[in-house]
Protein backbone atom coordinates (compact mmCIF):
# COMPACT_ATOMS: atom_id res chain seq x y z
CA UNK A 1 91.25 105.39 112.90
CA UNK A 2 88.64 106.63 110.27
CA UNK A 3 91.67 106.83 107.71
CA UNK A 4 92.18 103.44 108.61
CA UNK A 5 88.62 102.40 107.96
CA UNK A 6 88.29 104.68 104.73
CA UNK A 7 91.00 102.88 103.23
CA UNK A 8 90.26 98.89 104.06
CA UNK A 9 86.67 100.07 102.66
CA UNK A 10 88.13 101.45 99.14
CA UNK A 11 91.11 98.30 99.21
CA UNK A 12 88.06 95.73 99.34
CA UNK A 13 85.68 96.85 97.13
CA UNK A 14 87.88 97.86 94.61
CA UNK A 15 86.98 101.71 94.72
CA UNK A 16 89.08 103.56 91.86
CA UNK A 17 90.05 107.12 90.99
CA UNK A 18 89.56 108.44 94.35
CA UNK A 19 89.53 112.12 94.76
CA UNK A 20 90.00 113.62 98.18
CA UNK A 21 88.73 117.02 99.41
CA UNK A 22 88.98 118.06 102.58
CA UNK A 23 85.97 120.20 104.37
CA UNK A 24 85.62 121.63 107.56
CA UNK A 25 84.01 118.73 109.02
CA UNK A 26 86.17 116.36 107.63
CA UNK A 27 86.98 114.61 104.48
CA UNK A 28 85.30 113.66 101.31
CA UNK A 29 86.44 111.15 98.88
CA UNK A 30 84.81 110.44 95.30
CA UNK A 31 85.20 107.07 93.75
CA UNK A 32 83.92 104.61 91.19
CA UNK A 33 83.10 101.00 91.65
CA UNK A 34 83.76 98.42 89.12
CA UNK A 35 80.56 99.23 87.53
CA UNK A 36 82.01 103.08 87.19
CA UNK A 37 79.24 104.05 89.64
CA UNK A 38 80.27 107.49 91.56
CA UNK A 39 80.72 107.08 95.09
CA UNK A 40 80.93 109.61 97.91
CA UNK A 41 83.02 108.56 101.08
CA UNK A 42 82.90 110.70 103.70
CA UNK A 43 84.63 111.13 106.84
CA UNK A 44 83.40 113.27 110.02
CA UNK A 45 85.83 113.44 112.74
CA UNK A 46 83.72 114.78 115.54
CA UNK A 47 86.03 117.53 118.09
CA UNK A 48 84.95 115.37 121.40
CA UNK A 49 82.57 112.25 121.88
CA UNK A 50 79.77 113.86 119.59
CA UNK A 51 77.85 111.95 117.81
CA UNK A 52 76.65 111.78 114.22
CA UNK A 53 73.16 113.66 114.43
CA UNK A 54 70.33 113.68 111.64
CA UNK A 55 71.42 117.17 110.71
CA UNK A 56 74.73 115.49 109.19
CA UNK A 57 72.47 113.06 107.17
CA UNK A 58 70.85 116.15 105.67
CA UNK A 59 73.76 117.55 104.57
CA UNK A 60 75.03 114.32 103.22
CA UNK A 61 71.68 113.58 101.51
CA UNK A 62 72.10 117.37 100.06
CA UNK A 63 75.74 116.39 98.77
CA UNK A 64 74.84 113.13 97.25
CA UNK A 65 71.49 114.63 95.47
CA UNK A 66 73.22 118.12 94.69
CA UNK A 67 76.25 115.81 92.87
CA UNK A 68 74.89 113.27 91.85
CA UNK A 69 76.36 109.99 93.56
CA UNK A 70 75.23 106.43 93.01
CA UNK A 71 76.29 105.81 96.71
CA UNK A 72 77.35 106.65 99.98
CA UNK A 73 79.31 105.59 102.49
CA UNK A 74 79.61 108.15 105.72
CA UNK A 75 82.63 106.67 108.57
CA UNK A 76 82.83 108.45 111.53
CA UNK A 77 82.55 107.02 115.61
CA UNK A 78 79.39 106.92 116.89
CA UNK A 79 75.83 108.00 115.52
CA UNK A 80 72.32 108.75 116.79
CA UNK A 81 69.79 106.28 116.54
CA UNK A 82 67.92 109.00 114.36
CA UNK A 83 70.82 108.92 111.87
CA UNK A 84 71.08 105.51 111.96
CA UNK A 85 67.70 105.53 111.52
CA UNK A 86 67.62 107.74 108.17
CA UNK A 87 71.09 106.47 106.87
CA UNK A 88 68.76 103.00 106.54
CA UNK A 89 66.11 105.14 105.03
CA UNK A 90 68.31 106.51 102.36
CA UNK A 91 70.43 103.55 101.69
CA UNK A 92 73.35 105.38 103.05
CA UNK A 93 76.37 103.23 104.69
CA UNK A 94 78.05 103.81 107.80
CA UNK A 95 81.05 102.40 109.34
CA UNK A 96 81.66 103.66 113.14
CA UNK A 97 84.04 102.58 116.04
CA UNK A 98 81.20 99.91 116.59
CA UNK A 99 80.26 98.54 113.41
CA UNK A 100 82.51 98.02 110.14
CA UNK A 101 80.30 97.09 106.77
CA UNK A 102 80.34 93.08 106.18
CA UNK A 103 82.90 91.82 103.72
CA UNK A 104 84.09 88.45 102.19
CA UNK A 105 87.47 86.90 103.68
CA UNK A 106 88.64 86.26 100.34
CA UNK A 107 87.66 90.14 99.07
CA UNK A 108 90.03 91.14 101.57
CA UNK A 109 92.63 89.36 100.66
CA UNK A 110 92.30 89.61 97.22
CA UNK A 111 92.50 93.30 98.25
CA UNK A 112 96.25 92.69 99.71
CA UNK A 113 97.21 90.84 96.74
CA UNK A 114 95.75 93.33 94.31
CA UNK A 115 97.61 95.92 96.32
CA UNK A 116 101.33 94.35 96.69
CA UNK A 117 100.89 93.57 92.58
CA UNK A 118 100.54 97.31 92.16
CA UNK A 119 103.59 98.32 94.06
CA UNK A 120 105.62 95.05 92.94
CA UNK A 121 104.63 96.35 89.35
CA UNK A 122 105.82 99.97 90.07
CA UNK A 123 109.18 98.79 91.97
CA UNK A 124 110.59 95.76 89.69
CA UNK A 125 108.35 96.19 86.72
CA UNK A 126 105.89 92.94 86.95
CA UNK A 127 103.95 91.36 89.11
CA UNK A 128 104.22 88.91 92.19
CA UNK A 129 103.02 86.13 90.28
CA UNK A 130 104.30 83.67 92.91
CA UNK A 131 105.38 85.06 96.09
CA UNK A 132 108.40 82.97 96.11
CA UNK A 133 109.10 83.92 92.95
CA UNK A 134 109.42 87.41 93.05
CA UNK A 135 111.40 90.20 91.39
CA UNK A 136 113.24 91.57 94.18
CA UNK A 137 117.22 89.48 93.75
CA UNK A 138 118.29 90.27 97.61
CA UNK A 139 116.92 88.02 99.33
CA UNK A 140 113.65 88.38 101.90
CA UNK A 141 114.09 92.14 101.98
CA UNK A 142 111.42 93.16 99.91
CA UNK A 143 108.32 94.08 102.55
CA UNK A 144 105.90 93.45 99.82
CA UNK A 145 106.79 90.11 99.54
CA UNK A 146 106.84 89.78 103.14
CA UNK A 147 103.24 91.58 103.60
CA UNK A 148 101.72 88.91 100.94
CA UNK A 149 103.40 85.80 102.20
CA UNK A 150 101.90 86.67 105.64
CA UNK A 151 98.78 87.49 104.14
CA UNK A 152 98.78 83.86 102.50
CA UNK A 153 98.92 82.22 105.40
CA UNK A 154 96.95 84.42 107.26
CA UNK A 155 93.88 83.88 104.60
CA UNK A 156 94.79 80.26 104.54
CA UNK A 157 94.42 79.94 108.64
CA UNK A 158 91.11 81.79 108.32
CA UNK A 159 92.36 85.08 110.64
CA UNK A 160 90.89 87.93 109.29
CA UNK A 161 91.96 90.02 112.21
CA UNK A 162 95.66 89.32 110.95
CA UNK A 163 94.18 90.12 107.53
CA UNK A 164 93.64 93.52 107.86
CA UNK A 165 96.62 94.77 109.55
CA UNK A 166 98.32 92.99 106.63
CA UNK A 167 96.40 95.49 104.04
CA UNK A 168 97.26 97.59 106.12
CA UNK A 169 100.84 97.32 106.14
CA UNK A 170 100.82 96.74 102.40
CA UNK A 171 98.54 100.05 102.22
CA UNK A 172 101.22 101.87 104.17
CA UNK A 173 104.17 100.72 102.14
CA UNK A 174 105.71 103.52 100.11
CA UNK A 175 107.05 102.34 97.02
């Protein structure tokens, strides 16, 4: 699930380079933004129904002051009102099984469409300029296509529920 959350996070914001470590607590990613800002995204996956406690908030604070990091975003399921408390102090975002960060319909599609262009451009060599008009000769059986004609209608209808399980099926696809 917090994969699942890391990864619509990076898709709509446009996060780049990311570099994943994994820790004993979890998983760290470093990315840039578009303004080639460093940011940390963690990931704590807790070993019950624990939640995120104030002493995790340190040791993020620690991480992004120790490295240097424009930002932070920390995902994991549930969190103390104290952390949530000094997450707000610090400027540090959260995403939990609760709350997701607020984005823009059309960022998230934009996402999906940013996303099929990259693996249209790695499988046929150029990009889904029209989604009828796409590389793949044999008929409907490219997914890719499939994902972003979905998607289209999906943004066009307003169903942003439907939106993200299209990025992530285009997220999934292994080209």
């Amino acid at each position: 699930m917090s994969e699942n959350k890391l990864n619509l996070i990076m898709a709509v914001r446009g996060y780049k380079n990311p570099q994943r470590e994994k820790k004993s607590f979890g998983l760290d990613v470093t990315a840039t933004d578009s303004l080639d800002r460093k940011v940390l995204l963690r990931i704590i996956d807790p070993l019950a129904n624990e939640y995120i406690s104030i002493r995790d908030i340190k040791n993020l604070e620690s991480t992004i002051e120790k490295e240097h990091f424009d930002s932070a975003i920390l995902i994991s399921k549930q969190f103390t009102d104290a952390a949530l408390e000094e997450m707000n102090k610090q400027k540090i975002q959260y995403a939990s099984d609760d709350y997701m960060p607020p984005f823009d319909i059309q960022d998230l599609y934009l996402a999906i469409v940013n996303s099929a262009n990259n693996k249209c451009q790695k499988k046929c060599g150029k990009v889904l300029i029209e989604i009828s008009n796409c590389g793949e000769k044999v008929g409907d059986l490219c997914k890719v296509r499939a994902v972003a004609k979905s998607a289209k209608n999906h943004f066009e209808n307003g169903n942003i529920g439907l939106l993200k399980n299209d990025l992530k099926m285009v997220l999934s696809l292994n080209r």
